[in-house]
Protein backbone atom coordinates (compact mmCIF):
# COMPACT_ATOMS: atom_id res chain seq x y z
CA UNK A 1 61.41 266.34 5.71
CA UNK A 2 62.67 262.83 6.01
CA UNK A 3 63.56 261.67 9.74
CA UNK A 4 66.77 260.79 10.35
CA UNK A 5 66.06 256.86 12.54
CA UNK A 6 69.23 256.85 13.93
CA UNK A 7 71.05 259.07 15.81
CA UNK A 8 74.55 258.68 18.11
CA UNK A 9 76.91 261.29 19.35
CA UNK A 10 79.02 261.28 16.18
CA UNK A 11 75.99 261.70 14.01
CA UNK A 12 75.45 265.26 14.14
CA UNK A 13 79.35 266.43 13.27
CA UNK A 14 79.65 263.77 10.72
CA UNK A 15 77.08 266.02 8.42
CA UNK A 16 77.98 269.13 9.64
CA UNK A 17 81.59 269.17 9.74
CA UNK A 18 82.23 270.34 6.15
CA UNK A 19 80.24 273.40 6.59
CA UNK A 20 80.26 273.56 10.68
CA UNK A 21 83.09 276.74 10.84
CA UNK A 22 80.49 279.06 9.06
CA UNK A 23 77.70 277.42 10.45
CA UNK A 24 78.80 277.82 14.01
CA UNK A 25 80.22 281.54 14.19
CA UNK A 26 76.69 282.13 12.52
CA UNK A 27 75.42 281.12 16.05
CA UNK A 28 77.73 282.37 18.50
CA UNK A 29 80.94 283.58 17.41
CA UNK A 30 83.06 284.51 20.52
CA UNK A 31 85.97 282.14 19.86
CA UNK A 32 88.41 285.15 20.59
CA UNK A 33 86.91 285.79 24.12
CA UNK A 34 86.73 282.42 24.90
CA UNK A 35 90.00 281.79 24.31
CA UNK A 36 91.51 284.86 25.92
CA UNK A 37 89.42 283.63 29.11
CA UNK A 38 90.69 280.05 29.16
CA UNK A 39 94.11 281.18 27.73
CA UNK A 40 94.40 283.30 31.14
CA UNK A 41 92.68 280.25 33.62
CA UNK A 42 95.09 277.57 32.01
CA UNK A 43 98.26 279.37 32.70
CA UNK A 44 96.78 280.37 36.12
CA UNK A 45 95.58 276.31 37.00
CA UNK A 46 99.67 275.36 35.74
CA UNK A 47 101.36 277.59 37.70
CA UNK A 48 99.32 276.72 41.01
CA UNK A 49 98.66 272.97 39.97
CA UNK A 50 101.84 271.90 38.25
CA UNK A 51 99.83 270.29 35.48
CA UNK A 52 100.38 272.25 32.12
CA UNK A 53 98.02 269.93 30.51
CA UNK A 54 94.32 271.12 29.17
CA UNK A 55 91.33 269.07 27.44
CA UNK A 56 88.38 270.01 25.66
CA UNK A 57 85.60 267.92 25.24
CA UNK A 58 83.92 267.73 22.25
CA UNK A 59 87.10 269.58 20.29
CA UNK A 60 85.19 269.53 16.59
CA UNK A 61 86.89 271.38 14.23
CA UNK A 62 89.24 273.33 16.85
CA UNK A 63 87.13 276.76 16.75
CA UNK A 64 89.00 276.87 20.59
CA UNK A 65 91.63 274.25 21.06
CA UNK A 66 93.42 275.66 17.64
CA UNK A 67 94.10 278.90 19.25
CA UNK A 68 94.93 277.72 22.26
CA UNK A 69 97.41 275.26 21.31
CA UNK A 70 98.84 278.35 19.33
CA UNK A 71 99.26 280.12 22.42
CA UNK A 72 101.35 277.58 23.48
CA UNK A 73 99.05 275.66 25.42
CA UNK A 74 99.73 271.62 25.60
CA UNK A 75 95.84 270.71 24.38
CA UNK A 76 94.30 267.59 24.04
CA UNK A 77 90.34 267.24 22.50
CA UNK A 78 88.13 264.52 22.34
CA UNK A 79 85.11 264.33 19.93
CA UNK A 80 83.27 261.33 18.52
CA UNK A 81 83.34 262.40 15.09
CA UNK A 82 85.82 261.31 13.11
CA UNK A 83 84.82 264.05 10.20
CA UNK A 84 85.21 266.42 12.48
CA UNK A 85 88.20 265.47 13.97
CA UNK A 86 89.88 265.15 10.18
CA UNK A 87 88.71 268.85 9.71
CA UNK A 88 90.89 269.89 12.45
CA UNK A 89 93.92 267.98 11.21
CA UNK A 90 93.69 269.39 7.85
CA UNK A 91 94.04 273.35 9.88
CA UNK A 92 96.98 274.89 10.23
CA UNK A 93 98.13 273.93 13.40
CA UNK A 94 96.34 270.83 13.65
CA UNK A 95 98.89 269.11 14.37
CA UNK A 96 99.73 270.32 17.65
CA UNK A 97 96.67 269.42 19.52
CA UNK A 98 96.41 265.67 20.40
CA UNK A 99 92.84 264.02 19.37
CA UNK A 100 91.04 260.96 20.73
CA UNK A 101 87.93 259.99 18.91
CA UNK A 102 85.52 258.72 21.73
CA UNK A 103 82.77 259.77 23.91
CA UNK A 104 83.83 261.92 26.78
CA UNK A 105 80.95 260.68 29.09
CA UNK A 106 83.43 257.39 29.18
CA UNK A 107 86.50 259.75 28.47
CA UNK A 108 89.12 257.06 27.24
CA UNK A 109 92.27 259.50 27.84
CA UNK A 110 94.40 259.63 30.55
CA UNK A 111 95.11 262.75 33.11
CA UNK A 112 95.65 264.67 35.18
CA UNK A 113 94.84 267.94 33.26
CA UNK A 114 95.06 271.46 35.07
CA UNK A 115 92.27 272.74 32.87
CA UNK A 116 89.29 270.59 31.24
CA UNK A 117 86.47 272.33 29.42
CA UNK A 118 83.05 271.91 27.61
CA UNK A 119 81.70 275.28 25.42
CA UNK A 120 79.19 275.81 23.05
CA UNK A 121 76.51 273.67 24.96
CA UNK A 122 78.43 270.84 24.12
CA UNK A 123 77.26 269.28 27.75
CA UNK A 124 74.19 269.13 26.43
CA UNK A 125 74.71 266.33 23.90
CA UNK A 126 75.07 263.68 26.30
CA UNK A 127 71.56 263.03 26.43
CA UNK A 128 70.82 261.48 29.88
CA UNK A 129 71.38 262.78 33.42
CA UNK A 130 73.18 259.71 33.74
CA UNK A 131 75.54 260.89 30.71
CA UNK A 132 76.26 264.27 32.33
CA UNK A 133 76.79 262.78 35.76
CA UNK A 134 79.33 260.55 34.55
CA UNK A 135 80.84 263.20 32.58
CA UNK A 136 81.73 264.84 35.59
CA UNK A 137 83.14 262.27 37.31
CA UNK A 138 85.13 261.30 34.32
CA UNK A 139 86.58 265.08 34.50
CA UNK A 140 87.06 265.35 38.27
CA UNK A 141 88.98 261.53 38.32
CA UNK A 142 91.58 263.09 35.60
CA UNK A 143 91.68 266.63 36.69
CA UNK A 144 94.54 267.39 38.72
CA UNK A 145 94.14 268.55 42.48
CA UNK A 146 93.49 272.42 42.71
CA UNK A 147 92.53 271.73 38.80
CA UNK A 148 89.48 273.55 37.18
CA UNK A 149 86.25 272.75 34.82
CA UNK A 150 84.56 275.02 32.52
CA UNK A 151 81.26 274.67 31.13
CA UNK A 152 79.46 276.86 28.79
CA UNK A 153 75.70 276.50 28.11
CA UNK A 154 72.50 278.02 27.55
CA UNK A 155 69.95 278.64 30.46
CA UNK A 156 67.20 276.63 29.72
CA UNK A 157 63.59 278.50 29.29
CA UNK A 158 61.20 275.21 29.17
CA UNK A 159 58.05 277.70 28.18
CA UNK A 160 59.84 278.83 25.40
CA UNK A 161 60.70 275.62 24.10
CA UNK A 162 56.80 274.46 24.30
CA UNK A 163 55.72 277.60 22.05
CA UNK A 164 58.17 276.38 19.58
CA UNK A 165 56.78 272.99 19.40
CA UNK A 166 53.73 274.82 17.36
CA UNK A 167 55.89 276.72 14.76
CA UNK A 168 59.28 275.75 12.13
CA UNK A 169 62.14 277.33 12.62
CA UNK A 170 63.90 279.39 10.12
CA UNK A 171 67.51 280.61 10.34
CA UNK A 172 69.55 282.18 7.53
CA UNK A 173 73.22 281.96 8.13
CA UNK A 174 76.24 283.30 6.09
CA UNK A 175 78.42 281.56 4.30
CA UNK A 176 81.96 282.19 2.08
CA UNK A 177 79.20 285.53 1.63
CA UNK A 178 76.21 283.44 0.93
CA UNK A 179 72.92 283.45 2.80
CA UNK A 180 72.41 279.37 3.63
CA UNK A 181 68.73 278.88 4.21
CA UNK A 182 68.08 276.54 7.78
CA UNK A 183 64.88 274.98 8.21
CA UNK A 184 64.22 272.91 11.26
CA UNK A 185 61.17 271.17 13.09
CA UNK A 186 61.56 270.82 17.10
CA UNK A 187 60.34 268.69 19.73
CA UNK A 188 60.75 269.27 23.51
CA UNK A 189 60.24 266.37 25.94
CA UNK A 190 59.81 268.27 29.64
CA UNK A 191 60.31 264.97 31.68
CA UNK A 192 63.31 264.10 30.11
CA UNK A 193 64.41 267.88 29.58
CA UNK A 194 65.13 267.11 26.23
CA UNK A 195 65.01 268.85 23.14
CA UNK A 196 64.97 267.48 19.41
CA UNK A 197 64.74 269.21 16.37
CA UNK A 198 65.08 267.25 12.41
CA UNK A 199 66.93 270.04 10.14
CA UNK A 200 67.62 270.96 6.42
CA UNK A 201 70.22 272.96 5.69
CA UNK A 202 70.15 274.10 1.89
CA UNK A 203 73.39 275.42 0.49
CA UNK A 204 74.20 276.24 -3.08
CA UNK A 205 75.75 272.95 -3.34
CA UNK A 206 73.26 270.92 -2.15
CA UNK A 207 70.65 270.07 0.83
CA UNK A 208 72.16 268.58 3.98
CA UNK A 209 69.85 266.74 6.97
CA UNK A 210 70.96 266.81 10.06
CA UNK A 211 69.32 266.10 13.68
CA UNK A 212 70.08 267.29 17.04
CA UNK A 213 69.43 266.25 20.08
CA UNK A 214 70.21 267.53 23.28
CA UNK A 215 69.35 267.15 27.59
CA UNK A 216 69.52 270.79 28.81
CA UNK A 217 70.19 271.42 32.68
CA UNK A 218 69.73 274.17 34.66
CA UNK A 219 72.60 275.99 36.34
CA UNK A 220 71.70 274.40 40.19
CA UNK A 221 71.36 271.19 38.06
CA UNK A 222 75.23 271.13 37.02
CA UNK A 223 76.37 272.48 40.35
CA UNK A 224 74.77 269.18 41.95
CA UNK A 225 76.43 266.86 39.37
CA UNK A 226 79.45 268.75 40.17
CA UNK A 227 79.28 268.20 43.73
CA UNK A 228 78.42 264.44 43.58
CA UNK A 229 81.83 264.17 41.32
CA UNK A 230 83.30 265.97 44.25
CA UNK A 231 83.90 269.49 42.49
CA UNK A 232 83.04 273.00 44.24
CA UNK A 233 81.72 275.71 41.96
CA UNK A 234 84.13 278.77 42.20
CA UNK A 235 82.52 281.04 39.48
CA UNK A 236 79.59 281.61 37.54
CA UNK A 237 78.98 284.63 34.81
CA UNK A 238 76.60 285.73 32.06
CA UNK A 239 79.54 286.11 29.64
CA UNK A 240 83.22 285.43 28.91
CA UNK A 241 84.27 288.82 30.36
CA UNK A 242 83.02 287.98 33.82
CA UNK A 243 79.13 290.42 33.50
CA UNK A 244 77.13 288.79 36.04
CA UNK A 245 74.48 286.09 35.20
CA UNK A 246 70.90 287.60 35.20
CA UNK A 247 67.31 286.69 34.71
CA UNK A 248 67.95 287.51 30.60
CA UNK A 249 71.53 286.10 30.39
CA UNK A 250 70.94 283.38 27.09
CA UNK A 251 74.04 281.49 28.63
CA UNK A 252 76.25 280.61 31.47
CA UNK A 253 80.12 280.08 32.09
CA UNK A 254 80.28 278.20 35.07
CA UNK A 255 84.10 277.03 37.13
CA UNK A 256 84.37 273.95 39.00
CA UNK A 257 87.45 273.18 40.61
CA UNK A 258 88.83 270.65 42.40
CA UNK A 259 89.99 270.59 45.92
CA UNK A 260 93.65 270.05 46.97
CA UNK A 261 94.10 266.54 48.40
């Protein structure tokens, strides 16, 4: 499997974003209760902030901001892929959400918003602490007071992620009704909490490399970079439906919000 030398934010949606709709709900497909979650905490941050504004970071192809923005929601998304940004404006609908091309640890888009959020581990990409810190303070600075964060990611299991060092992964996925055959090698750096893995994905078309690299954090980890950006966590679950986050929960939704001045 050829390496893939360089890698930068926009890297991995650039050669996934013609196939990234099938390849994603293959994954985790709850776009419908994500959006009827922050479809409900939008409306609910407008009315008591004022602020009918929302942004997503890391927007992609607009598997959420689409049907939010078709709920009548004023969205705005920022991704660094300009691929997968011209996926979304191809959509029906595309149109009505407003896209920036940057990276949202800088965040070159101005506030306030009532709701920003991150889903899908998209957090994750940024792949320093430094990244994630700024992040949030990029978020909190254009939230609006009284506003609210959402992040969705997975709970990190380190031990797991050193077994997997010793073995290739091997994920079948379905496409347009055809099986497309994943194979991937990964790499976990513990001191850096990072995790790398060099993919092939073979479709009937043709074979598409792709790499991914990502800086997980624990739970207590984002509630401290929350806090040094001056945000208070108000809720944390195991799903979008509010079940309580457990010892096997895969994933977290966690709320931030931001204090009234």
């Amino acid at each position: 499997m050829a390496v893939l030398e360089e890698y930068g934010p926009e890297t991995y949606g650039d050669r996934l974003a013609e196939i990234y709709d099938d390849w994603v709900v293959g994954l985790q497909d709850d776009a419908a209760e994500a959006t009827e979650f922050l479809t409900g905490l939008a409306k609910r941050t407008a009315a008591e902030t004022g602020v009918e504004r929302v942004l997503e970071l890391g927007v992609g192809t607009g598997r959420i901001a689409l049907p939010l923005a078709e709920a009548g929601l004023d969205v705005t998304g920022v991704d660094a892929s300009e691929a997968m940004l011209d996926r979304l404006r191809a959509k029906p609908g595309g149109s009505g959400v407003r896209l920036v091309r940057g990276d949202f640890a800088e965040l070159e888009v101005a506030g306030p918003f009532g709701l920003t959020y991150v889903v899908f581990n998209t957090i994750c990409c940024l792949t320093s602490q430094e990244e994630q810190i700024r992040c949030f303070e990029a978020v909190a600075q254009r939230l609006a007071p009284g506003g609210a964060f959402v992040v969705q990611a997975f709970v990190p299991d380190a031990a797991r992620y050193e077994l997997g060092k010793r073995s290739r992964q091997r994920m079948e996925v379905a496409r347009d009704g055809e099986e497309v055959l994943q194979l991937g090698i990964p790499g976990h750096d513990p001191d850096g909490q990072l995790l790398s893995s060099q993919y092939v994905m073979q479709t009937p078309e043709r074979a598409i490399e792709y790499s991914i690299h990502i800086r997980y954090a624990s739970p207590a980890e984002l509630d401290l970079m929350a806090r040094l950006a001056g945000l208070r966590r108000e809720h944390r679950w195991g799903s979008w439906s509010g079940a309580p986050l457990t010892a096997e929960s895969p994933w977290h939704v966690s709320v931030y919000r931001k204090d009234d001045a």
